[in-house]
Protein backbone atom coordinates (compact mmCIF):
# COMPACT_ATOMS: atom_id res chain seq x y z
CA UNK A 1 55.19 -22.48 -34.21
CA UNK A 2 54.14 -25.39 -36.44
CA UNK A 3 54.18 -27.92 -33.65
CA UNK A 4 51.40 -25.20 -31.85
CA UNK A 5 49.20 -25.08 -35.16
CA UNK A 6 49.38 -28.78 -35.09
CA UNK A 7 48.44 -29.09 -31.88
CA UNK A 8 45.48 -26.34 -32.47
CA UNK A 9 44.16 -28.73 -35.15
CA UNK A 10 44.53 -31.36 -33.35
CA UNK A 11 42.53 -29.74 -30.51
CA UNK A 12 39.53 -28.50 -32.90
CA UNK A 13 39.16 -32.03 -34.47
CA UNK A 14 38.34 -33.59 -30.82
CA UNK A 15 35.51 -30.73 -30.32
CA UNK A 16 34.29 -31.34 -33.68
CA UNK A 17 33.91 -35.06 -32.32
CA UNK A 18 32.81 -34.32 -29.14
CA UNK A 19 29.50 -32.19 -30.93
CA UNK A 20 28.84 -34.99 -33.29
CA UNK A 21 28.64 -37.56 -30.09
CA UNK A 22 26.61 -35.63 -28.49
CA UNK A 23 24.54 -34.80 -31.40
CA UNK A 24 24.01 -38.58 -32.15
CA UNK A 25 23.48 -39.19 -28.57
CA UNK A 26 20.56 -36.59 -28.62
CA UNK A 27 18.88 -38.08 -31.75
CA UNK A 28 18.92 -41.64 -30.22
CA UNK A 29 17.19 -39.78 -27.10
CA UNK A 30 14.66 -38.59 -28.92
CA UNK A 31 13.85 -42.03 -30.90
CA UNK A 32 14.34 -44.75 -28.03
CA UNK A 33 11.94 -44.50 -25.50
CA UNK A 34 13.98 -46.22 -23.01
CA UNK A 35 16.29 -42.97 -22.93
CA UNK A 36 13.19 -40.49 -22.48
CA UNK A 37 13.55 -38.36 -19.51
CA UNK A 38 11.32 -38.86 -16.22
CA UNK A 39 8.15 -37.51 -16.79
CA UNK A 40 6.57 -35.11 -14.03
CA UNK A 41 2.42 -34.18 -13.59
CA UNK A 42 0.52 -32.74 -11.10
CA UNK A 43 -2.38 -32.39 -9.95
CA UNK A 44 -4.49 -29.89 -8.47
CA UNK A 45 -5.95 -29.88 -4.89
CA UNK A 46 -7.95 -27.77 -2.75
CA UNK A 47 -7.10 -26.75 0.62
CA UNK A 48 -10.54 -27.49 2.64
CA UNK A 49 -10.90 -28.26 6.22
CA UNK A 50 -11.91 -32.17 5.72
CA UNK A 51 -7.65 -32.18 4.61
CA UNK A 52 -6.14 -33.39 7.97
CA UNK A 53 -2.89 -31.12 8.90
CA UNK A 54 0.20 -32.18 8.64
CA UNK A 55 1.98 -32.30 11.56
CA UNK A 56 5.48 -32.40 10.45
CA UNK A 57 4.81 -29.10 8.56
CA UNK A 58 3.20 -27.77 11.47
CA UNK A 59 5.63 -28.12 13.87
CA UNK A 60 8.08 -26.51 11.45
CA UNK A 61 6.01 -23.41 11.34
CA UNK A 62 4.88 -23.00 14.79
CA UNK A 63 7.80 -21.15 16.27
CA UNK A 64 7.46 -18.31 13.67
CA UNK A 65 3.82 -18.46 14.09
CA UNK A 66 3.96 -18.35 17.64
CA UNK A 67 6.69 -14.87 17.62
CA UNK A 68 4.50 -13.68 14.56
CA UNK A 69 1.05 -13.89 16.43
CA UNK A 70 2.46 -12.33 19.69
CA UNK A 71 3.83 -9.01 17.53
CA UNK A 72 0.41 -8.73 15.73
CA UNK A 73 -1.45 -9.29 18.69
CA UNK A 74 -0.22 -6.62 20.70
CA UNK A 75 -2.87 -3.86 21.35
CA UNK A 76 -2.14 -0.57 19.60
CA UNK A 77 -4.99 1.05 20.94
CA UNK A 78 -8.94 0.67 22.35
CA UNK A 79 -11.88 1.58 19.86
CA UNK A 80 -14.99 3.21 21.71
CA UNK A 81 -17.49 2.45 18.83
CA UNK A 82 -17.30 0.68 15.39
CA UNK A 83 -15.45 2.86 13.07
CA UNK A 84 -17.02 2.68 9.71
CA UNK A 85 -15.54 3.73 6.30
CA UNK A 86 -18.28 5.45 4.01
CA UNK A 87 -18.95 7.98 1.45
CA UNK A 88 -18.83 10.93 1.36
CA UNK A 89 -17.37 11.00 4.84
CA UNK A 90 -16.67 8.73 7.57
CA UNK A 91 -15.23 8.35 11.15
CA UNK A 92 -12.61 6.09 10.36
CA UNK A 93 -11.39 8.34 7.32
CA UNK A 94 -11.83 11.91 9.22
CA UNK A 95 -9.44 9.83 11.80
CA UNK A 96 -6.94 8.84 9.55
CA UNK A 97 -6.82 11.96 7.86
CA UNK A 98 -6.83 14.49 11.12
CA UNK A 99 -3.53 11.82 12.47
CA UNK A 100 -2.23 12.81 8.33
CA UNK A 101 -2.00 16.04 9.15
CA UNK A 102 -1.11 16.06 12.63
CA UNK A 103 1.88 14.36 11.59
CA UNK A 104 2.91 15.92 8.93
CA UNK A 105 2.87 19.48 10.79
CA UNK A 106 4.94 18.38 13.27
CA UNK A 107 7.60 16.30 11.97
CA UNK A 108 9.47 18.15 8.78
CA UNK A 109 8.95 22.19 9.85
CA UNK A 110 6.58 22.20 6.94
CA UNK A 111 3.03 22.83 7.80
CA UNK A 112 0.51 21.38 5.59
CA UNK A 113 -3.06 22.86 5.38
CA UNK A 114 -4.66 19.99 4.07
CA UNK A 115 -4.54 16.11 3.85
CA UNK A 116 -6.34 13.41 1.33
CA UNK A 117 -6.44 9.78 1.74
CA UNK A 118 -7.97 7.94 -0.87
CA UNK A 119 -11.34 5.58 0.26
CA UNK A 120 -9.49 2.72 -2.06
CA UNK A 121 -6.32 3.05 0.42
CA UNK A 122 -8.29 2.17 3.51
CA UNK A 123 -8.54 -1.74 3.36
CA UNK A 124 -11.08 -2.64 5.48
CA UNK A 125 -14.69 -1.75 5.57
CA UNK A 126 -15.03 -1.58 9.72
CA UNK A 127 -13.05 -1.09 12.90
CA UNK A 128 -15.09 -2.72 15.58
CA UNK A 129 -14.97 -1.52 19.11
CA UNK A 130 -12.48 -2.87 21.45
CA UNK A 131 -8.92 -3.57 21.15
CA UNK A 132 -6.91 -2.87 17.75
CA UNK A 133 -4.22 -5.16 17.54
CA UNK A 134 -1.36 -4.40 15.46
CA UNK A 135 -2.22 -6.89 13.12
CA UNK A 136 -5.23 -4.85 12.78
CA UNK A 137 -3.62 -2.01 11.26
CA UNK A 138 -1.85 -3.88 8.84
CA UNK A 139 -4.87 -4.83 7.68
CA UNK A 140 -6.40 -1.61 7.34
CA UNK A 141 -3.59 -0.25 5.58
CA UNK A 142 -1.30 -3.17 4.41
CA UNK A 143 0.47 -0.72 1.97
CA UNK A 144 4.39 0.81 1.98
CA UNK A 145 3.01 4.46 0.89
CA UNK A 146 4.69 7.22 2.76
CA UNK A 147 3.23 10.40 3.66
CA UNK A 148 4.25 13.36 1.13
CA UNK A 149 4.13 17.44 1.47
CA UNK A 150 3.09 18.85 -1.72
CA UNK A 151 2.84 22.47 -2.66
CA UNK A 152 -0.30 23.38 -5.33
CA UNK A 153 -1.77 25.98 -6.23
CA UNK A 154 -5.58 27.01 -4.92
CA UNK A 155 -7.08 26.44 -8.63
CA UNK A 156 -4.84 22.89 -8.81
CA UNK A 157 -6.67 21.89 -5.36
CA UNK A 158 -9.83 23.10 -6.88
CA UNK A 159 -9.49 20.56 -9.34
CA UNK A 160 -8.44 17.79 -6.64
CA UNK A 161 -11.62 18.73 -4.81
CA UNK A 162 -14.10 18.73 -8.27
CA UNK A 163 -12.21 14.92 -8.62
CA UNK A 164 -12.87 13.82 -5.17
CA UNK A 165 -16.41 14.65 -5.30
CA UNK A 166 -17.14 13.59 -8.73
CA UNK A 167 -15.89 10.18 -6.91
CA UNK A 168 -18.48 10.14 -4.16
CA UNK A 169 -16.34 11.72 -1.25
CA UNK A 170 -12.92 10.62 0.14
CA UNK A 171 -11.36 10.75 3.43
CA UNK A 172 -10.02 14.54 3.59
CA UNK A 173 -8.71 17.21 6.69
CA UNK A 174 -8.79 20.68 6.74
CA UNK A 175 -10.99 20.27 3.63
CA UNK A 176 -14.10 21.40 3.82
CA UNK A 177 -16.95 21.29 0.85
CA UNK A 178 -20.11 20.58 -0.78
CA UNK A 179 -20.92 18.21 -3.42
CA UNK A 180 -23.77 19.47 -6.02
CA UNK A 181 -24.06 17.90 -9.39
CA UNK A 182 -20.60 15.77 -8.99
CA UNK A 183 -18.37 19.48 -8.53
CA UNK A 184 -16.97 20.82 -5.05
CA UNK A 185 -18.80 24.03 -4.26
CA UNK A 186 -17.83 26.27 -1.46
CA UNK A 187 -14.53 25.15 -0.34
CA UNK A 188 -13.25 26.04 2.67
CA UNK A 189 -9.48 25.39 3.63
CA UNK A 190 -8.84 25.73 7.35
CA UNK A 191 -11.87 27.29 7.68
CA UNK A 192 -11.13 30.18 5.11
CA UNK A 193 -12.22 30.12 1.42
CA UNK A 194 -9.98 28.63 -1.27
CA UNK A 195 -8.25 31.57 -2.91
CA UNK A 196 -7.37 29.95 -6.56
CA UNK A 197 -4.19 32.03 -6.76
CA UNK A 198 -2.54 31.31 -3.34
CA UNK A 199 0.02 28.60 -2.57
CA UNK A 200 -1.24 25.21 0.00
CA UNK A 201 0.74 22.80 1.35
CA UNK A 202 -1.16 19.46 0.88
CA UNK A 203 -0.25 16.03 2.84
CA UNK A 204 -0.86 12.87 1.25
CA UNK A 205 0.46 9.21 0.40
CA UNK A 206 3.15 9.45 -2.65
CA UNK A 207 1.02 6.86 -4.27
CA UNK A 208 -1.18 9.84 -4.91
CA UNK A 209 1.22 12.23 -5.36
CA UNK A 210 2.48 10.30 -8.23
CA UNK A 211 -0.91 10.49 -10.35
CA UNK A 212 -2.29 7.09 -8.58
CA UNK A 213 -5.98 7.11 -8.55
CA UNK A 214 -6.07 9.00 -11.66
CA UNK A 215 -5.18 12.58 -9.83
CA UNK A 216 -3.50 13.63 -13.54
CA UNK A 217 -3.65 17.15 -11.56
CA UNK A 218 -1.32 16.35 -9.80
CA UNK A 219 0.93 14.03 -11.44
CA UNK A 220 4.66 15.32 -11.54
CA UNK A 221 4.29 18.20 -9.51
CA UNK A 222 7.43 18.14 -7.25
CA UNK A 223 6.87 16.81 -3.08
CA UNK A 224 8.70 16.68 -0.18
CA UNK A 225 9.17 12.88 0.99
CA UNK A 226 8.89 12.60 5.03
CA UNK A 227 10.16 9.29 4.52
CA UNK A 228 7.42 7.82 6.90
CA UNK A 229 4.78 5.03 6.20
CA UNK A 230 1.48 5.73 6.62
CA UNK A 231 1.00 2.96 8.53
CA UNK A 232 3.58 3.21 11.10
CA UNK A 233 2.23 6.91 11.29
CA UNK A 234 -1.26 5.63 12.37
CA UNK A 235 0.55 3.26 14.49
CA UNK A 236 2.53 5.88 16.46
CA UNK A 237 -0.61 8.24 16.87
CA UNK A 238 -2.71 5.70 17.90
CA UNK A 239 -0.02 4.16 20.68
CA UNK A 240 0.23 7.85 22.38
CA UNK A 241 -3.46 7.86 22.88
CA UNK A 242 -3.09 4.65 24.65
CA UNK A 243 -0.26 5.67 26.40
CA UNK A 244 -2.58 8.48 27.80
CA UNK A 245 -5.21 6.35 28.77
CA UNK A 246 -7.11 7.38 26.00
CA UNK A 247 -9.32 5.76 23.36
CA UNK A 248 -10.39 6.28 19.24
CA UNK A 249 -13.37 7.70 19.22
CA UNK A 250 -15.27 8.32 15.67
CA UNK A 251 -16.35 11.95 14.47
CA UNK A 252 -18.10 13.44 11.48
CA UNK A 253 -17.91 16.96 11.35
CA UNK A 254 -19.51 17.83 7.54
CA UNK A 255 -16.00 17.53 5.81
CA UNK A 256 -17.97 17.01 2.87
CA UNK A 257 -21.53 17.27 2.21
CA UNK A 258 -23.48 15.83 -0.54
């Protein structure tokens, strides 16, 4: 037992040494400057066409390039007109929304009455005529929000309506209203007027269905998650049309009125 204290000791004394080498060693770091460490800068460049590319780098990248480019350059689908996206309502958004709802009657056994899309969600401005390419859609909706079912209550969707028009008009189906003084006055829902009382089944991103946006009306209210991304949703509804020889073709029906 003694020998093992001894040797204890003996083993604490050699870190106590060790610490106050490398404690010395540290202080002489600091004060000789032939012991300071390498010193690193940068310095800031801009990317501009007069830069020649590098070819080493570019060779790297081309093979992923190259598979990249031929997945987002496949055509989805061809575009009649030039799809625009504008307030209060729009062909592109009365086309996103109507392939909402479409989908989300057909793939859970829960039939929704209405779908929203908020105008911030759609990422670009235009969809020219001609072919949309994959890559296309990404860019017009380069988000991971998946289509929700949401129960609410007429006066609740009252309030989602008096939001959406108070915000200029977004991209709705099944919806119908008019916009006086910022409010939604006479709203229709499939066709029939909003009873504030009865029970709707409303399709929309979970981003929304969350509160995102600022729809506090909404925010907690329980949903059912069809596990689907929008995207891949407008990606699938456009590819049948092709598949039937078919093409988008823009609409504006008086959703909403201002």
């Amino acid at each position: 037992m003694i020998v093992c204290l001894w040797r204890i000791k003996e083993v604490g004394r050699y870190l106590s040494s060790l610490i106050v080498a490398f404690s010395f060693l540290a202080s002489l770091n600091c004060c000789n400057p032939r012991l300071v460490p390498t010193q690193y800068g940068y310095e800031k460049t801009n990317i501009e066409q007069s830069i020649p590319p590098d070819n080493k780098i570019q060779g790297l990248i081309k093979p992923y390039k190259d598979s990249l480019d031929a997945i987002m350059n496949r055509v989805v689908v061809f575009n009649e007109s030039m799809l625009t996206k504008k307030q209060p309502e729009s062909n592109l958004g009365n086309i996103l929304c109507d392939a909402m709802l479409r989908y989300a009657n057909a793939c859970c056994g829960k039939k929704a009455d209405a779908a929203v899309l908020n105008i911030g969600g759609i990422r670009l401005n235009q969809l020219p005529a001609g072919p949309v390419t994959l890559g296309k859609i990404f860019e017009l909706m380069p988000f991971e929000n998946r289509l929700v079912i949401m129960e609410v209550k007429g006066s609740e969707l009252r309030q989602l309506c008096d939001f959406i028009a108070g915000a200029g008009g977004w991209p709705v189906s099944g919806l119908r209203f008019v916009i006086r003084s910022q409010k939604a006055e006479n709203i229709q829902v499939q066709g029939s007027p909003l009873e504030p009382d009865k029970l709707y089944y409303l399709a929309l991103s979970d981003y929304l269905a969350n509160g995102g946006d600022k729809l506090e009306m909404i925010k907690g209210k329980p949903f059912f998650d069809t596990q689907k991304n929008l995207r891949d949703i407008f990606i699938e509804e456009f590819s049948k049309l092709h598949q039937e020889g078919k093409q988008l073709k823009g609409y504006l029906d008086n959703r909403i009125v201002d």
